[in-house]
Protein backbone atom coordinates (compact mmCIF):
# COMPACT_ATOMS: atom_id res chain seq x y z
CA UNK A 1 -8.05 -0.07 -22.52
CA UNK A 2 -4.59 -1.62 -23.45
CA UNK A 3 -5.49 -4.98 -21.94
CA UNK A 4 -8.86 -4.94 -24.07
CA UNK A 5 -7.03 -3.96 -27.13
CA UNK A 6 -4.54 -6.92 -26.95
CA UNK A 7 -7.36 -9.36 -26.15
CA UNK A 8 -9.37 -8.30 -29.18
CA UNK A 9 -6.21 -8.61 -31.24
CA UNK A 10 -5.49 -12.08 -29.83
CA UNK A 11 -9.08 -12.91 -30.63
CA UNK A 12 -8.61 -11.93 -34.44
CA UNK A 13 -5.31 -13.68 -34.76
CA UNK A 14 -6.58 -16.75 -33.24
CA UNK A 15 -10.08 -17.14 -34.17
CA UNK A 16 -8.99 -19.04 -37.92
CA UNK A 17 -8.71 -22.92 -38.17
CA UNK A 18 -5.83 -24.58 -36.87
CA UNK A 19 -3.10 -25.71 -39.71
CA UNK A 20 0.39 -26.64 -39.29
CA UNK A 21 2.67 -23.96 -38.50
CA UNK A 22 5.06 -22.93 -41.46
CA UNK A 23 6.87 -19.82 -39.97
CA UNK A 24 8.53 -20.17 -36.52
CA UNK A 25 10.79 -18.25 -34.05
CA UNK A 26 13.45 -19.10 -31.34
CA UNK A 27 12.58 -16.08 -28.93
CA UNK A 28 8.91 -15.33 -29.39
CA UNK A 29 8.92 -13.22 -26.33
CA UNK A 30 11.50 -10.17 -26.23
CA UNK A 31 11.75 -7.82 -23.15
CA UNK A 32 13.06 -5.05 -23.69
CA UNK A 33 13.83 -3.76 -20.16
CA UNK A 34 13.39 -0.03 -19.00
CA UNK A 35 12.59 2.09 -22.03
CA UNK A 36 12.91 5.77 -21.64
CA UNK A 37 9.93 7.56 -21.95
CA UNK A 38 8.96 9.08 -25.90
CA UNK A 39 12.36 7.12 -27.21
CA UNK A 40 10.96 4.45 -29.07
CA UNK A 41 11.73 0.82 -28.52
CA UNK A 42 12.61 -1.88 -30.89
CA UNK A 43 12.51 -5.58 -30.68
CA UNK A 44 14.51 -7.64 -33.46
CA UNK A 45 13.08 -11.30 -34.05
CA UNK A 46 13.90 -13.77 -36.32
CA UNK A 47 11.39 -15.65 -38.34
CA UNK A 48 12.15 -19.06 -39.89
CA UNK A 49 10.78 -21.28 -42.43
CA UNK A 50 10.89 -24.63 -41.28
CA UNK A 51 8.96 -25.96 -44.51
CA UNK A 52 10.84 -27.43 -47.54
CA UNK A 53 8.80 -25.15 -49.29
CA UNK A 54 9.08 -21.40 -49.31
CA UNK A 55 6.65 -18.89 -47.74
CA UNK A 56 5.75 -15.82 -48.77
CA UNK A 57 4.72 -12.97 -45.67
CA UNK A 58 1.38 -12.44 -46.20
CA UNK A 59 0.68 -9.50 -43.80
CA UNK A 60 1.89 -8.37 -40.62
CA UNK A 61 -0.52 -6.46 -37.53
CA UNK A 62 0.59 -5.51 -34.77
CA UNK A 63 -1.90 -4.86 -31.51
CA UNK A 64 -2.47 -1.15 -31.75
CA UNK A 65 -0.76 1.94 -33.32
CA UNK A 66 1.17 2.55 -31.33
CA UNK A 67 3.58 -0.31 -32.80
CA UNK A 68 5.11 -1.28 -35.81
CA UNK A 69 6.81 -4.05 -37.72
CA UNK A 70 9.08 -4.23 -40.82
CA UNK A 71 10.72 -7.16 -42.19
CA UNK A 72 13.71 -7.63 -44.21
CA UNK A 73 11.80 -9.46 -46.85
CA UNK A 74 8.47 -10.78 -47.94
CA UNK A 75 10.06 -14.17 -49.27
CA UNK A 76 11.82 -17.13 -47.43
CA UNK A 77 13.40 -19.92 -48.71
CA UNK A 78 13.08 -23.07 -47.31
CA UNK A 79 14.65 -23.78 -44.23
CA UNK A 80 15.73 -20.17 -43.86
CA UNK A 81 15.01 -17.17 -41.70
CA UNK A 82 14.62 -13.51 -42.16
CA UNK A 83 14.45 -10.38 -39.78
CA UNK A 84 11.68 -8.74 -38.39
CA UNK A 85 11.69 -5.07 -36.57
CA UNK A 86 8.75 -4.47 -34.15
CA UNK A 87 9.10 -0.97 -32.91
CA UNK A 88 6.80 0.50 -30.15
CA UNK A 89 6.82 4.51 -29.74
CA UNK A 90 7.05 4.60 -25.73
CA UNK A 91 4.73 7.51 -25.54
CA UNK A 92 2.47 6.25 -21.98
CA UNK A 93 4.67 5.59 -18.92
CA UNK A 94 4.23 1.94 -17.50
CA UNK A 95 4.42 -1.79 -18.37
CA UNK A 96 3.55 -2.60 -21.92
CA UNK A 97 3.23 -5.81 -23.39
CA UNK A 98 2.31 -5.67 -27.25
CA UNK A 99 1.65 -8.36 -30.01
CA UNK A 100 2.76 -9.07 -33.39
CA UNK A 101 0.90 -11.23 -35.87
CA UNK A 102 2.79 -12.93 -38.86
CA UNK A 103 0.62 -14.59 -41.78
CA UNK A 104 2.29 -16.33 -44.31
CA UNK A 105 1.04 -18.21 -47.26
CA UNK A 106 -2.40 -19.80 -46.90
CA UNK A 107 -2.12 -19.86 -43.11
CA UNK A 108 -4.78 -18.87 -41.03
CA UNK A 109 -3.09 -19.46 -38.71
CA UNK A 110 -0.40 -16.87 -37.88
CA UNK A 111 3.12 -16.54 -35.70
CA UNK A 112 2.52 -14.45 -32.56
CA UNK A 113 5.79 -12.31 -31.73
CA UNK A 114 5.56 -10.47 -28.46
CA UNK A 115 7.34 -7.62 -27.18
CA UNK A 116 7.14 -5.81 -23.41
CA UNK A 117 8.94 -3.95 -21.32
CA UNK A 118 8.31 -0.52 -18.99
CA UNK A 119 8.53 2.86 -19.99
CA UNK A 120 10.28 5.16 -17.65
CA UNK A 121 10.95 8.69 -17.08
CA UNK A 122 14.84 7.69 -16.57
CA UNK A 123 16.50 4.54 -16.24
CA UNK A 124 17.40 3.60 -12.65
CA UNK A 125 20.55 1.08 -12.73
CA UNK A 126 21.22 -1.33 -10.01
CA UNK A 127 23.87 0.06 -7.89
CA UNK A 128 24.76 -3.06 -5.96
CA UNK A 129 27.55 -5.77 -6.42
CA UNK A 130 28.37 -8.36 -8.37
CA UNK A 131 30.13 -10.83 -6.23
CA UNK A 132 29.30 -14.11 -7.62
CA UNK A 133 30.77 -15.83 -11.76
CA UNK A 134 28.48 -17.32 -13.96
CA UNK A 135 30.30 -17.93 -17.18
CA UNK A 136 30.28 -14.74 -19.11
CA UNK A 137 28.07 -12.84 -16.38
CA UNK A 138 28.77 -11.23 -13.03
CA UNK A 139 25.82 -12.24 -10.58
CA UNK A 140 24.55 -10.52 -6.83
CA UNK A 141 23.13 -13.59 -5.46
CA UNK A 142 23.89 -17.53 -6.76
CA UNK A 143 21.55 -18.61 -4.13
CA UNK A 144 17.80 -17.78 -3.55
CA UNK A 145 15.48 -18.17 -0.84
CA UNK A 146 11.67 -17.72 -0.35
CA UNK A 147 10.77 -17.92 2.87
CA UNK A 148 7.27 -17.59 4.74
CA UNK A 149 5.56 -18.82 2.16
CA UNK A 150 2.13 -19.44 2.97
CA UNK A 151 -0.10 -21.45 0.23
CA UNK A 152 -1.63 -19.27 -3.26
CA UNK A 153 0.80 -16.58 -2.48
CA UNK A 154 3.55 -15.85 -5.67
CA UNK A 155 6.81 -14.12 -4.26
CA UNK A 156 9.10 -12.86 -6.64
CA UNK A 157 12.47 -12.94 -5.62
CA UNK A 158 15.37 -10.71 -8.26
CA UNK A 159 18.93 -11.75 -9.82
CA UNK A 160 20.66 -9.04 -11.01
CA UNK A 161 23.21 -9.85 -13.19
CA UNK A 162 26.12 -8.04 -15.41
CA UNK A 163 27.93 -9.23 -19.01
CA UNK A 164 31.09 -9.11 -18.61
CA UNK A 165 32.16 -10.53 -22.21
CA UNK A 166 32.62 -8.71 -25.49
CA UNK A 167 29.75 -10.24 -26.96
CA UNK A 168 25.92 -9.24 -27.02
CA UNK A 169 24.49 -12.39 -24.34
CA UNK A 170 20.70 -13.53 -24.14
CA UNK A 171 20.51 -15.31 -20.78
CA UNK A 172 18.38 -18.06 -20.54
CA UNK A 173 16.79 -19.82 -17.35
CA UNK A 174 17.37 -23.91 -17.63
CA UNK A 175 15.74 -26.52 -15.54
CA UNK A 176 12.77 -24.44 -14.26
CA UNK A 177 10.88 -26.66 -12.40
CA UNK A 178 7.01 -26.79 -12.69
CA UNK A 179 6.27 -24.89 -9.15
CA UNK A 180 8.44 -21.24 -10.89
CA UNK A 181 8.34 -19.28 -13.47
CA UNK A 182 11.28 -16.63 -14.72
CA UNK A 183 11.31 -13.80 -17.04
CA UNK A 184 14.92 -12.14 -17.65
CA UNK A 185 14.73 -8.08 -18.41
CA UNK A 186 15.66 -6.33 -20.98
CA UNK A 187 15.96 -10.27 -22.86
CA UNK A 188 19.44 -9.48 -24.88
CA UNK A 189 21.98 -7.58 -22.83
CA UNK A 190 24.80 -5.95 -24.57
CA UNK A 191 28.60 -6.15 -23.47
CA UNK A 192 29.13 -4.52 -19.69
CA UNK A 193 24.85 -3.56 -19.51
CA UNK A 194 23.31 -5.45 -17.03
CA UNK A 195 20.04 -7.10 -16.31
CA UNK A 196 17.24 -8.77 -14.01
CA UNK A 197 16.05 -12.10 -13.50
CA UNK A 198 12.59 -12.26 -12.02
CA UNK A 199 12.02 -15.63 -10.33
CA UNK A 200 8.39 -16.29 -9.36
CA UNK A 201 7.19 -19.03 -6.88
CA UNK A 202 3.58 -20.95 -7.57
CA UNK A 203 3.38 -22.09 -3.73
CA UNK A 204 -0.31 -24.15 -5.45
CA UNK A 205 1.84 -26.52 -7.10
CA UNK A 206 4.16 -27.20 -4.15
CA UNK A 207 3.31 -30.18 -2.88
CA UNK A 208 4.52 -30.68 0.55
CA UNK A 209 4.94 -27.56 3.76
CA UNK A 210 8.43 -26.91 4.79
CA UNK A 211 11.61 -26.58 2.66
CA UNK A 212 11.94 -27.84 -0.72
CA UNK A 213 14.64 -27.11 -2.60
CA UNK A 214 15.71 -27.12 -6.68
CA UNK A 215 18.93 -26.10 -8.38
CA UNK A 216 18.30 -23.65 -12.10
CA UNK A 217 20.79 -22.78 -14.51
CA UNK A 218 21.86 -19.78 -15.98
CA UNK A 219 22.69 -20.17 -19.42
CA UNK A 220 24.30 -17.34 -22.09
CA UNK A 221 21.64 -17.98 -24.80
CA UNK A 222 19.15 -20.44 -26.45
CA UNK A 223 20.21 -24.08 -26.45
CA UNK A 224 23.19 -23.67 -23.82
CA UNK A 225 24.83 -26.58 -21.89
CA UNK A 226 23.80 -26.81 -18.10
CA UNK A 227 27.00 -27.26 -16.19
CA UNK A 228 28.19 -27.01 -12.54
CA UNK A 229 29.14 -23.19 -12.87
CA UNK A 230 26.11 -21.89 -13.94
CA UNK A 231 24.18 -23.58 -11.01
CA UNK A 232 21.90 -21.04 -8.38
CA UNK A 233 20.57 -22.44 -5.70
CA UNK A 234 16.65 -22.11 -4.63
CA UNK A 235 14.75 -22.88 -1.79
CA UNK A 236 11.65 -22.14 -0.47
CA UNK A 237 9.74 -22.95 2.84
CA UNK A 238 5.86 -23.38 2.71
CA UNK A 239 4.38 -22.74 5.93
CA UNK A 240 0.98 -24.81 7.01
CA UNK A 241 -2.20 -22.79 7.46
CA UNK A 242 -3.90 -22.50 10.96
CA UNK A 243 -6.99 -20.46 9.61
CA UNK A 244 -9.31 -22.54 10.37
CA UNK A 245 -9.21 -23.47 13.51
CA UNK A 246 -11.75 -22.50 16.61
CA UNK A 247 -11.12 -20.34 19.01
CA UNK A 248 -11.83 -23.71 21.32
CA UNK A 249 -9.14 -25.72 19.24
CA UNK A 250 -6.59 -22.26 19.44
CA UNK A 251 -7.23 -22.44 23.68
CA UNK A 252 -5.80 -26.07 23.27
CA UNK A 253 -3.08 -25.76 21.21
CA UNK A 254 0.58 -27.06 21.79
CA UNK A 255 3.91 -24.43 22.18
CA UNK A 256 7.26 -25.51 21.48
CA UNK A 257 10.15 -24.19 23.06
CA UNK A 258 13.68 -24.45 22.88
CA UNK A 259 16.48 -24.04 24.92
CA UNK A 260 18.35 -21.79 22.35
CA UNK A 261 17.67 -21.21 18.56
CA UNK A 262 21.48 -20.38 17.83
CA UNK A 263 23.68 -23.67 18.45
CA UNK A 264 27.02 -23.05 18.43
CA UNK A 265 29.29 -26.27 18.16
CA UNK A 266 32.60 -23.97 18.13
CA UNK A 267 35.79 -24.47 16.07
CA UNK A 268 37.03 -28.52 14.76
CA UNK A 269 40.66 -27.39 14.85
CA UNK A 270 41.46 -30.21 13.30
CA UNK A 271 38.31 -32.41 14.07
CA UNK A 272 36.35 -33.82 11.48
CA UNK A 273 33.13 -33.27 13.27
CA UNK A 274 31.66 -31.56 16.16
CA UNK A 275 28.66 -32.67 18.20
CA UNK A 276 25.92 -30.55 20.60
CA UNK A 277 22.52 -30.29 21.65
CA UNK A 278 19.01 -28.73 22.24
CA UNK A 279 16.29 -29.03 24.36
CA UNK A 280 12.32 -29.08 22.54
CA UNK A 281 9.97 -28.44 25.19
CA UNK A 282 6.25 -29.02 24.45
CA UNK A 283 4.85 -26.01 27.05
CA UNK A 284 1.35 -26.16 25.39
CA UNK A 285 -1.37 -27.76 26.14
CA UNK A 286 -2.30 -30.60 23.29
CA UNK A 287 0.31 -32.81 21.20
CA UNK A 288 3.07 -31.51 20.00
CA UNK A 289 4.11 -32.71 16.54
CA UNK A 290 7.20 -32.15 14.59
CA UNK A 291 5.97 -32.82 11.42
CA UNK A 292 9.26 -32.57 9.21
CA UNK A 293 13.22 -31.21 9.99
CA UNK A 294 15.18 -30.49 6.98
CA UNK A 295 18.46 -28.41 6.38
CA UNK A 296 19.19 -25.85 4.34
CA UNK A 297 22.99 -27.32 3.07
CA UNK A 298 25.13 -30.25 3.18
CA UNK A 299 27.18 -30.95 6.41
CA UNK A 300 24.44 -30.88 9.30
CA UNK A 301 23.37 -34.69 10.55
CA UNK A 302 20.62 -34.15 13.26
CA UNK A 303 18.95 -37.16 15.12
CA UNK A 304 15.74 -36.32 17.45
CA UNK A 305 14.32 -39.09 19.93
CA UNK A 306 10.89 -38.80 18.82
CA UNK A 307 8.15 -36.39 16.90
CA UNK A 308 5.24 -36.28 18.86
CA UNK A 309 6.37 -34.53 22.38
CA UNK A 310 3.61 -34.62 25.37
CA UNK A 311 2.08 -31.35 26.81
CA UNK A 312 4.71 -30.87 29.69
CA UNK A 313 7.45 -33.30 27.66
CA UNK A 314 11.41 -32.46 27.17
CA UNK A 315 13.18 -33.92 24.23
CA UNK A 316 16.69 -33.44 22.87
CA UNK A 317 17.49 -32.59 19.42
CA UNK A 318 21.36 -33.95 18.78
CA UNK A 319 23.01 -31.47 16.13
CA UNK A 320 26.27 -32.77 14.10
CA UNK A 321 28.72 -31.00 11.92
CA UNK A 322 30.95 -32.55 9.24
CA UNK A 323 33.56 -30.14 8.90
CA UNK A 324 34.26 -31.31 4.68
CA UNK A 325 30.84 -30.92 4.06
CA UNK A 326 30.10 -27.74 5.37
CA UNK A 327 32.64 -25.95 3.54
CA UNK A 328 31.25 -26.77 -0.08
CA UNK A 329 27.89 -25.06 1.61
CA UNK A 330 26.66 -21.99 -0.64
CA UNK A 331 24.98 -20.45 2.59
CA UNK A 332 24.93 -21.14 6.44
CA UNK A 333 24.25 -23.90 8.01
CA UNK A 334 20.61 -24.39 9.12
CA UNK A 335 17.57 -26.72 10.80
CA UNK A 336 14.53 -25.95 9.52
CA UNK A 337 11.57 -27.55 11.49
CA UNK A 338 7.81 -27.37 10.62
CA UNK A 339 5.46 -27.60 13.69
CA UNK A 340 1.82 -28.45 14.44
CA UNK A 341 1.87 -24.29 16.80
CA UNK A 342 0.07 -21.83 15.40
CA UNK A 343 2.26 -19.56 16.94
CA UNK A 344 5.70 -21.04 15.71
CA UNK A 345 4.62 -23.18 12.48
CA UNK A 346 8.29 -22.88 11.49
CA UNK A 347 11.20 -23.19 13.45
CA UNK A 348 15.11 -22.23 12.15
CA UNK A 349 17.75 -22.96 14.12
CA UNK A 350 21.35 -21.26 13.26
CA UNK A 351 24.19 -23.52 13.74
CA UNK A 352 27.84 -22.23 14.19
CA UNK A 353 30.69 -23.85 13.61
CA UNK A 354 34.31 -22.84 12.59
């Protein structure tokens, strides 16, 4: 019933002529978080007239009755702004996502404002740690990994993140690229409240299996600076589907093997680098392919004699360590290879060294 009410409403708004848009917004999408059940919710927006004439609010609807907008006035000058209050009454528990329509003028065309969140019976906080700095916010993770990915699925992986400053902060995502999507809740977050970031993967638009890896920013509010310090790491591995092979191709199909899946190089005391080794066995019975090797930081050089190991065939995978690089490396050092086995499309191998 909700969804159906918002898509009629979207219909109305939308269904008059295009025209050049006179009213504006920086933050047409507010979340406001976990909103306690009955205690109604408001979102504040501002509205701007980017004409060099002014506008005049025409009318104002909002999706259902359940929500309601005021605005500080019914004029705006040119090149000015006013406020708008959209207030929703929190009286059905769950995820709500409501609209706001804004005609000015002539226009037929009007500004959509949106407002969500989820109603609760009682607002759970996150009781973790904040162990990582990102400018005026305490963070639990600065570096995020989806792994298993296998192609159409959309993980979601969760920053939760803490203002630490005196002021009120609106955290902005920078340098999404086109493969993720991410949606911080509640969208303002007042001086020592906290807040998630909801990163979600499109594995479709990934183009390649195995790891590929991207660097976001975490900026305070709209139109921050990226810099160094507000970098998180994020990877992800896409894994290569087997589906649709035969049961004759799966009775044919090649096994790797190694000799360990933990290499550990021990300590450099004092050495700038430290060298080892591991054995890829192909115990299967067709061609075995490595079809890519990638690692997960800075610091790991790895040199393998060939890619496409016999049925029967023994080849070693050389491993080295560059002790300056490794220790600018947000997480552990790592192989990641992607194979042609159904059984072992991805293999990880954990390398030690101290």
């Amino acid at each position: 019933m909700n969804r159906t009410c918002v898509l009629l409403f979207l219909l109305v708004a939308g269904c008059f002529g295009l025209s050049a848009q006179q009213l504006t917004t920086s933050q047409a999408v507010i979340d406001l978080g976990q909103v306690v059940y009955r205690q109604p919710a408001t979102a504040e927006f501002e509205v701007f007239n980017d004409d060099y004439r002014p506008a005049t609010i025409r009318s104002v609807r909002t999706a259902c009755g359940c929500a309601t907008a005021t605005y500080s006035n019914t004029s705006i000058a040119p090149k000015s702004k006013i406020g708008l209050r959209a207030t929703y009454d929190a009286s059905q528990l769950g995820h709500f996502e409501k609209q706001i329509a804004v005609f000015a003028g002539n226009e037929q065309e009007p500004l959509v404002l949106t407002m969500k969140g989820v109603v609760v019976s009682e607002v759970v906080d996150f009781s973790g740690d904040y162990p990582y700095t990102i400018a005026s916010l305490r963070v639990d993770n600065n570096n995020v990994e989806f792994d298993d990915v296998n192609r159409g699925d959309r993980p979601v992986q969760k920053i939760h993140i803490k203002n630490v400053s005196g002021e009120t902060l609106k955290p902005q995502v920078m340098h999404l690229p086109p493969y993720m999507k991410a949606n911080v809740s509640p969208s303002t977050v007042a001086p020592n409240h906290d807040a998630v970031v909801s990163l979600t993967l499109e594995s479709r638009l990934i183009r390649n299996f195995g790891l590929t890896q991207t660097s976001i920013y975490l900026g305070m509010f709209p139109g921050d600076r990226v810099a160094p310090e507000k970098e998180i790491s994020v990877s992800a591995v896409l894994l290569p589907d087997f589906d649709r092979l035969t049961e004759v191709e799966k009775a044919k199909v090649p096994h790797i093997s190694l000799s360990t899946e933990n290499l550990n190089l021990g300590s450099f005391n004092g050495k700038t680098k430290l060298k080892g080794s591991i054995e890829i066995k192909n115990t299967g019975r067709s061609q075995l392919d490595i079809r890519s090797m990638q690692m997960f930081t800075m610091g790991l050089q790895v040199s393998l004699g060939k890619t496409r190991i016999a049925p029967g065939e023994t080849v070693k995978l050389k491993v080295t360590a560059i002790a300056r690089e490794l220790k600018k490396a947000r997480s552990k050092p790592r192989i990641l290879m992607i194979t042609n086995d159904p059984e072992h499309p991805k293999i990880v191998i954990n390398v030690s060294a101290q």
